[in-house]
C-alpha atoms as a PDB file:
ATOM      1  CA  UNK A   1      26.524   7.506  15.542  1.00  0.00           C
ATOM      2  CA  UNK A   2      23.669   7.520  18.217  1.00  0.00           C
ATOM      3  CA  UNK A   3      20.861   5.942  17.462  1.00  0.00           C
ATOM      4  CA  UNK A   4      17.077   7.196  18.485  1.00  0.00           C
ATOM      5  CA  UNK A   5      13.409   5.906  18.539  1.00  0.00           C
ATOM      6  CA  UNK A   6      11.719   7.623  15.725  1.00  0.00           C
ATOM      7  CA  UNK A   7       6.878   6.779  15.411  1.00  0.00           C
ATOM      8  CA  UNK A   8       6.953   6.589  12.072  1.00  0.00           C
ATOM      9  CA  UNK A   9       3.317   7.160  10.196  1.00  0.00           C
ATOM     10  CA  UNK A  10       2.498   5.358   7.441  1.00  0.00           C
ATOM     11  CA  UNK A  11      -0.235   6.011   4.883  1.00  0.00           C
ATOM     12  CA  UNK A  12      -1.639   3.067   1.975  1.00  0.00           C
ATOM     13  CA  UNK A  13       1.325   0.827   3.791  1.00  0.00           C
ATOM     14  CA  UNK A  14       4.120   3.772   2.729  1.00  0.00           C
ATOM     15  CA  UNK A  15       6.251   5.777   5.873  1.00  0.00           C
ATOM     16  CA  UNK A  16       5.294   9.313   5.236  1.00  0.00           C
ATOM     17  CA  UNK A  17       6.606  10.859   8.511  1.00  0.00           C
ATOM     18  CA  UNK A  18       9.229  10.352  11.538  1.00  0.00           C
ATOM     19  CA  UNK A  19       8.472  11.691  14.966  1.00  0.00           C
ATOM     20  CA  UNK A  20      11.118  11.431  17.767  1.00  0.00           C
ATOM     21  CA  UNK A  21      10.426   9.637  20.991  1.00  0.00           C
ATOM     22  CA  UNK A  22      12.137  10.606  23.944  1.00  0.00           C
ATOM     23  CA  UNK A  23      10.530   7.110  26.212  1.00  0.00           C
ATOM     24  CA  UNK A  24       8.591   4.582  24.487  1.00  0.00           C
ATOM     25  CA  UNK A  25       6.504   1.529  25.933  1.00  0.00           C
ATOM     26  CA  UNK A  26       7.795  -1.730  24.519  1.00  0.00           C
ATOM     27  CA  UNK A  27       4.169  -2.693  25.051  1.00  0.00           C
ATOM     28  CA  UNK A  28       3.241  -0.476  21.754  1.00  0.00           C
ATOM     29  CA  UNK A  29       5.729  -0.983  19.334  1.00  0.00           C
ATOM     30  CA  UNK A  30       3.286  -1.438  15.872  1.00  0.00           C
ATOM     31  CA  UNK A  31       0.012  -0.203  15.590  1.00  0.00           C
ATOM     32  CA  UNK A  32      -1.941  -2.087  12.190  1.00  0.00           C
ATOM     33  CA  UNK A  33      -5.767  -1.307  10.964  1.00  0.00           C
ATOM     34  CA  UNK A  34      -7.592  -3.549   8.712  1.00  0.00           C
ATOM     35  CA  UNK A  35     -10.249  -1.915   6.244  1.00  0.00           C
ATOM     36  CA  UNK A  36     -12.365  -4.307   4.043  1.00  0.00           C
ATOM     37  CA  UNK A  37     -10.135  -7.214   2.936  1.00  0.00           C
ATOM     38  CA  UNK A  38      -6.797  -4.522   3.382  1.00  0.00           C
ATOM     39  CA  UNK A  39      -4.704  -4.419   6.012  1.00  0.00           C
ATOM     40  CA  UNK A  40      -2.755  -1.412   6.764  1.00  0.00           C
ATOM     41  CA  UNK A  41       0.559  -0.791   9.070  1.00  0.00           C
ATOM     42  CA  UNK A  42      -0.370   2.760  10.996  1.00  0.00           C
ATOM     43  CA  UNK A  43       2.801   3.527  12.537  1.00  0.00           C
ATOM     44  CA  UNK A  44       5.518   1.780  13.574  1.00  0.00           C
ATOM     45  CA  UNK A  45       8.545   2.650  16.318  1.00  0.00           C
ATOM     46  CA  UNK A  46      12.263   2.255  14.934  1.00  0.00           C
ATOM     47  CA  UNK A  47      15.323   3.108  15.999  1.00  0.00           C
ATOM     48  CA  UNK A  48      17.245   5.294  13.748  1.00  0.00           C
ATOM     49  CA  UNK A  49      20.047   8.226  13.370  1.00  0.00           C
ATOM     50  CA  UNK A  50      17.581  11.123  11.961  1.00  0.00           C
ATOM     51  CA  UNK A  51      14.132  11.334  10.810  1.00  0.00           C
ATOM     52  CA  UNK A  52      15.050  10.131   7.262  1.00  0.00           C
ATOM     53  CA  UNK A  53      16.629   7.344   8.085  1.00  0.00           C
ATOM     54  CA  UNK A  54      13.834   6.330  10.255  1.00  0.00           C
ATOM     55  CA  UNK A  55      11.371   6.708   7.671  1.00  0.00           C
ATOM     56  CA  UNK A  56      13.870   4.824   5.230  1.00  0.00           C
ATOM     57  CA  UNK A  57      14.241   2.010   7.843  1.00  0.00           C
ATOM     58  CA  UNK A  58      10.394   2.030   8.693  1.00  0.00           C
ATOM     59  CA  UNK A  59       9.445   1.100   4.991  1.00  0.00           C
ATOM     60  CA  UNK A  60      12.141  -1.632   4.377  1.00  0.00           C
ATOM     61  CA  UNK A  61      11.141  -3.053   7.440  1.00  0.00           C
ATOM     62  CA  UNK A  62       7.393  -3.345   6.145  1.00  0.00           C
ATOM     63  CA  UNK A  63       8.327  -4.392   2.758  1.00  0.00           C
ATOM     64  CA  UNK A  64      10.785  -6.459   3.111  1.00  0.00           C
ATOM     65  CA  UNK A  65      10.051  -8.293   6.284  1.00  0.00           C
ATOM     66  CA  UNK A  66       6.594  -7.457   8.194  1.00  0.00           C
ATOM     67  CA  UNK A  67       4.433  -7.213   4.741  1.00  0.00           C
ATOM     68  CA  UNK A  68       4.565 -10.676   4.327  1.00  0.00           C
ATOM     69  CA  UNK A  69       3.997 -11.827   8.284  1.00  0.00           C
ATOM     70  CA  UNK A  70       0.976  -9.106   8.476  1.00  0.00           C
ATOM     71  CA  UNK A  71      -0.569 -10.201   5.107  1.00  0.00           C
ATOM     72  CA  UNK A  72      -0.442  -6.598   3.628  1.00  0.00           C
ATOM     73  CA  UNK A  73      -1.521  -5.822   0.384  1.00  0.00           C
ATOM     74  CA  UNK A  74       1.107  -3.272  -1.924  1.00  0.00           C
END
């Protein structure tokens, strides 16, 4: 199993699409937005084994860890 870098977009806080990378910069790993009172995760870089897993990795990582640390809102 080889694992990649997959962008991930998100949209209202949910992964909706994986891109692959083939370099990243370790300088830009999370990119967040805050409208009104909401904050909002725009993409986020994961490593992965196909697009679906990095989507499926991108939102557990949000929910279940980053969500909380970032202050987002469901």
């Amino acid at each position: 199993m080889i694992l990649r870098e997959y962008k991930v977009s998100f949209k209202n806080n949910k992964a909706i699409e994986a891109d692959s990378l083939n370099g990243m910069s370790y300088h830009n790993l999370i990119k967040c937005s805050k409208k009104g009172a909401r904050r909002f995760v725009n993409w986020l870089v994961v490593f992965a084994t196909d697009e679906n897993d990095a989507i499926k990795n991108a939102d557990e990582m949000v929910h279940d860890y980053l969500g909380s640390h970032l202050g987002l809102t469901a």
